[in-house]
C-alpha atoms as a PDB file:
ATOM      1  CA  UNK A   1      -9.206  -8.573 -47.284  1.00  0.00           C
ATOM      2  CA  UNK A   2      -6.682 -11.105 -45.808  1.00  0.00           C
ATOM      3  CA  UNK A   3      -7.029 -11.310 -42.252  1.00  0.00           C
ATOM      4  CA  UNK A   4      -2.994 -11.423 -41.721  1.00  0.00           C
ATOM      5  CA  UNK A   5      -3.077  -8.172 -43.275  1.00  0.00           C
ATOM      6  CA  UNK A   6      -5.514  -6.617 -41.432  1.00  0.00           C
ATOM      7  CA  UNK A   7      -3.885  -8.173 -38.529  1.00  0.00           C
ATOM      8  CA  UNK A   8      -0.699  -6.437 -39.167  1.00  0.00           C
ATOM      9  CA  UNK A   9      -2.108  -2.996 -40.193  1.00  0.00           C
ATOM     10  CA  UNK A  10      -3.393  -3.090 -36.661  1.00  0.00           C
ATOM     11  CA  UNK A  11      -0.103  -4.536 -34.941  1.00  0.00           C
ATOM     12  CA  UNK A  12       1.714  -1.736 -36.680  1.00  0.00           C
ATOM     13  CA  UNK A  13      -0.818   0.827 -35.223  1.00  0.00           C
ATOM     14  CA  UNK A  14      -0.025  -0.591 -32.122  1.00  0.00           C
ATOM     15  CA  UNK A  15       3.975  -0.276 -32.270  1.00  0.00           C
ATOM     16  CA  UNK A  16       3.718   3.436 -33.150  1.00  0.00           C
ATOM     17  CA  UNK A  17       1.601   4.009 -29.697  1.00  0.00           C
ATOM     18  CA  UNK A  18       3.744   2.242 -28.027  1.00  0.00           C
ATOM     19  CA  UNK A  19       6.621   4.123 -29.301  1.00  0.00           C
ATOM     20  CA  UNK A  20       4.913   7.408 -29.139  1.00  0.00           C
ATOM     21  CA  UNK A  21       4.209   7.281 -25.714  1.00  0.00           C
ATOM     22  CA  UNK A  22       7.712   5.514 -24.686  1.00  0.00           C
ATOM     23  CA  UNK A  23       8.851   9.201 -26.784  1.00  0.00           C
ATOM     24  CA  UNK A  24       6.683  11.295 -24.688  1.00  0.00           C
ATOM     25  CA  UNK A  25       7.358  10.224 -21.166  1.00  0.00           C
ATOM     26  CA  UNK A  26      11.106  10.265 -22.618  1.00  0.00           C
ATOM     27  CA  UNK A  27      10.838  13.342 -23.328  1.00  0.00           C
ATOM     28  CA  UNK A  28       9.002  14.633 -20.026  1.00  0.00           C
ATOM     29  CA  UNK A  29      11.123  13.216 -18.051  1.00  0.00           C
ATOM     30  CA  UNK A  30      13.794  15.578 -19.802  1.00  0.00           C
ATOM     31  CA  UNK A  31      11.284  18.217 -19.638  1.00  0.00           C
ATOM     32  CA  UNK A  32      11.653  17.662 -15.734  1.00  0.00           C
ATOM     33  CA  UNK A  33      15.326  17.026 -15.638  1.00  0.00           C
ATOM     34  CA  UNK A  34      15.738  20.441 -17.392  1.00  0.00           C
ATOM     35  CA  UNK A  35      13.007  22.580 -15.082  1.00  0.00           C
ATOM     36  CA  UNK A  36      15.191  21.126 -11.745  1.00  0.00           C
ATOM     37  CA  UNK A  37      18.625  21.747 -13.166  1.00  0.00           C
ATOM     38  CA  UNK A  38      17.707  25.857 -14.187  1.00  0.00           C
ATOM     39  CA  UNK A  39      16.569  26.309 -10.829  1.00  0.00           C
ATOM     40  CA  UNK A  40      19.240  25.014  -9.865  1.00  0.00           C
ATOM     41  CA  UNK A  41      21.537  26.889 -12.128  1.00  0.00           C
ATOM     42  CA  UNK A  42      19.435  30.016 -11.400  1.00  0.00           C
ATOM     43  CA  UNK A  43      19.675  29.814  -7.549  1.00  0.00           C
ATOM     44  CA  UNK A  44      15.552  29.859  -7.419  1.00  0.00           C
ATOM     45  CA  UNK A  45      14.354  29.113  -4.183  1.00  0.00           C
ATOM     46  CA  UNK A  46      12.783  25.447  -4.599  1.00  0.00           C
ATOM     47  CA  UNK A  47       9.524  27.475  -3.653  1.00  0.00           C
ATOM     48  CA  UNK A  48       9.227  29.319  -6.391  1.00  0.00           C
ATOM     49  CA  UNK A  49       7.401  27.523  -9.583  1.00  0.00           C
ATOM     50  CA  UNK A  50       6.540  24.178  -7.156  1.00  0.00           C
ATOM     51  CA  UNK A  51       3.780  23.780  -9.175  1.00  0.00           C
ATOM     52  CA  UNK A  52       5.306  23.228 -12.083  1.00  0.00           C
ATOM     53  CA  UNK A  53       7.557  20.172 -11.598  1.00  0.00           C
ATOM     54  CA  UNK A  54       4.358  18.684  -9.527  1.00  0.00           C
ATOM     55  CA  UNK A  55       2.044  19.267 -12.270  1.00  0.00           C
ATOM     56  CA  UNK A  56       4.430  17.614 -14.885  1.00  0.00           C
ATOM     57  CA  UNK A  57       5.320  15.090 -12.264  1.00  0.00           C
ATOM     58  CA  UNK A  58       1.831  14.251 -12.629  1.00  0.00           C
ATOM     59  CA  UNK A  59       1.492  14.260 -16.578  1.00  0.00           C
ATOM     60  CA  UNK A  60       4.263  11.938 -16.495  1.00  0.00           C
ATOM     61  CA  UNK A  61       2.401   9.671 -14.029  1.00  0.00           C
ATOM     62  CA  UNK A  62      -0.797   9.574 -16.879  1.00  0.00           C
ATOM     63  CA  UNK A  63       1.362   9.161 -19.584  1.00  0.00           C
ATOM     64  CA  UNK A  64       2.838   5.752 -17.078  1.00  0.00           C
ATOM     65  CA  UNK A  65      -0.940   4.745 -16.658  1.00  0.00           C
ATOM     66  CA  UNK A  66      -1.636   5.072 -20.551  1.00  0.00           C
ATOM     67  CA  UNK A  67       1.603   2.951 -20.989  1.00  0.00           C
ATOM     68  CA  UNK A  68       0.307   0.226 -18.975  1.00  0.00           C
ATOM     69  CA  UNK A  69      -3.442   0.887 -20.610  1.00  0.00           C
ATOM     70  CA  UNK A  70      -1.566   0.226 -23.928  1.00  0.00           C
ATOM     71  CA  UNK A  71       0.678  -2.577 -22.684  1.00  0.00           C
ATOM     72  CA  UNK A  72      -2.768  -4.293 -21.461  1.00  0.00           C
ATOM     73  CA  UNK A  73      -4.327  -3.513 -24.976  1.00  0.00           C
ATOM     74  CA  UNK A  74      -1.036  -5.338 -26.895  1.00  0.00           C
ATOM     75  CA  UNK A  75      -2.046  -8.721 -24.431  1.00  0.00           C
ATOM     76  CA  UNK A  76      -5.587  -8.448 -25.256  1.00  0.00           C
ATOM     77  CA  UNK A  77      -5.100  -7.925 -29.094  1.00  0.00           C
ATOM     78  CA  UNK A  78      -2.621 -10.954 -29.335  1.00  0.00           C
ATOM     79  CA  UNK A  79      -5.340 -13.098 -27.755  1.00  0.00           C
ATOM     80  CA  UNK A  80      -8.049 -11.777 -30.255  1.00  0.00           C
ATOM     81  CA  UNK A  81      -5.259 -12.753 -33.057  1.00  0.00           C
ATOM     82  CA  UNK A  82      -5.535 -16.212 -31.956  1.00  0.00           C
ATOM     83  CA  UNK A  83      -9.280 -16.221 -31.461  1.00  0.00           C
ATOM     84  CA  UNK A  84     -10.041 -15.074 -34.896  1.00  0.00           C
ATOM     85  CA  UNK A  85      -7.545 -17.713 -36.197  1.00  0.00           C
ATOM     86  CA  UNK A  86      -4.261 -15.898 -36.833  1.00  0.00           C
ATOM     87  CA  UNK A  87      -1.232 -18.277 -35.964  1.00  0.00           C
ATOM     88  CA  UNK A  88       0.863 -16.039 -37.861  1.00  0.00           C
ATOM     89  CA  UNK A  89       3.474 -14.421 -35.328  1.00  0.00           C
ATOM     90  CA  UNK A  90       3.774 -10.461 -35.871  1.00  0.00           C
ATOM     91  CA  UNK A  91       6.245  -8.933 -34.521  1.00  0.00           C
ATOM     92  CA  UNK A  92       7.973  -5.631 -35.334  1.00  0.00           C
ATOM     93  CA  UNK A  93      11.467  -5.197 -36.107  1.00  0.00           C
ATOM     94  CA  UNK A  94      12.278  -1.373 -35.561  1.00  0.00           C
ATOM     95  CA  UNK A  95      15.151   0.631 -38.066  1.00  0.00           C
ATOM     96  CA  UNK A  96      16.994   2.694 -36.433  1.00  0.00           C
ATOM     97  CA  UNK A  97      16.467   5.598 -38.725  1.00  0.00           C
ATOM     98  CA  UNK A  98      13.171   5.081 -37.920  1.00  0.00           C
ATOM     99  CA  UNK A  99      13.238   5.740 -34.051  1.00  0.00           C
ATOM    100  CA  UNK A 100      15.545   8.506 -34.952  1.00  0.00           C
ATOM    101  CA  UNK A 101      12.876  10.372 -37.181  1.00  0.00           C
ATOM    102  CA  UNK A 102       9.812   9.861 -34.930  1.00  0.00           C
ATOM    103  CA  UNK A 103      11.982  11.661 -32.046  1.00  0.00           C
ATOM    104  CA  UNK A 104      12.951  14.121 -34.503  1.00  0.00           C
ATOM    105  CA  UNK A 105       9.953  14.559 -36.531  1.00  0.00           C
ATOM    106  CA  UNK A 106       7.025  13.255 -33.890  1.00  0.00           C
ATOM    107  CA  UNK A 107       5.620  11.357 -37.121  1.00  0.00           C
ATOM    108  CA  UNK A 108       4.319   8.212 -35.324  1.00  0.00           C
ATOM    109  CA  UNK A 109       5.312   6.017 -38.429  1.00  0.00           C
ATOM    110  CA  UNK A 110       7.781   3.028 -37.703  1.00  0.00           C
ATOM    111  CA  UNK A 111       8.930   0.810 -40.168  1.00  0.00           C
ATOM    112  CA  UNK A 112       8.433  -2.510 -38.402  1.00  0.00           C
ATOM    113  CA  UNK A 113       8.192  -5.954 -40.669  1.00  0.00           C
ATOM    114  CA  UNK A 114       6.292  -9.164 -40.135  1.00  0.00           C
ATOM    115  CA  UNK A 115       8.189 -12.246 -39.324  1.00  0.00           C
END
């Protein structure tokens, strides 16, 4: 199989966790928007349900490491590119009914091309 190929099978695996995560802490930091503004709304004492925003507070913190894991992963993957002889620059090119439909849908599939 043609290592360019292979390459970009990979880089595309790559752009949909990137995207999926940049979707998730998107949306948990909505998730947290939305908890603080019906207490708010509701009058609740900021001591009732603490937990709560904390313990999402903190899923949104892991979800922040995992970016930077992946982030780390995308450096380290473009250096193996080169090592196994792959001059060939991949880069994605997002549609935007693409980004639309993975929010929508959660399917991690973007249409991204090679140029």
């Amino acid at each position: 199989m043609d290592k360019v190929l292979v390459a970009q099978t990979v880089a595309n695996r790559l752009f949909a966790t990137e995207n999926a995560i940049d979707v998730a802490l998107i949306e948990a930091s909505q998730l947290l928007q939305a908890m603080l503004q019906a207490r708010q709304d509701l009058r609740i004492s900021a001591v009732v349900g603490d937990r709560a925003p904390a313990q999402l507070a903190q899923a949104i913190a892991a979800l922040s490491a995992a970016r930077s894991a992946v982030v780390e992963t995308h450096g380290e993957l473009a250096e193996a590119k080169l090592r196994v002889g792959i001059r060939t620059k991949l880069i994605g090119v997002f549609k935007k009914s693409a980004i639309l439909e993975d929010s929508v849908t959660g399917s991690a599939t973007i249409d991204r091309i090679a140029g």
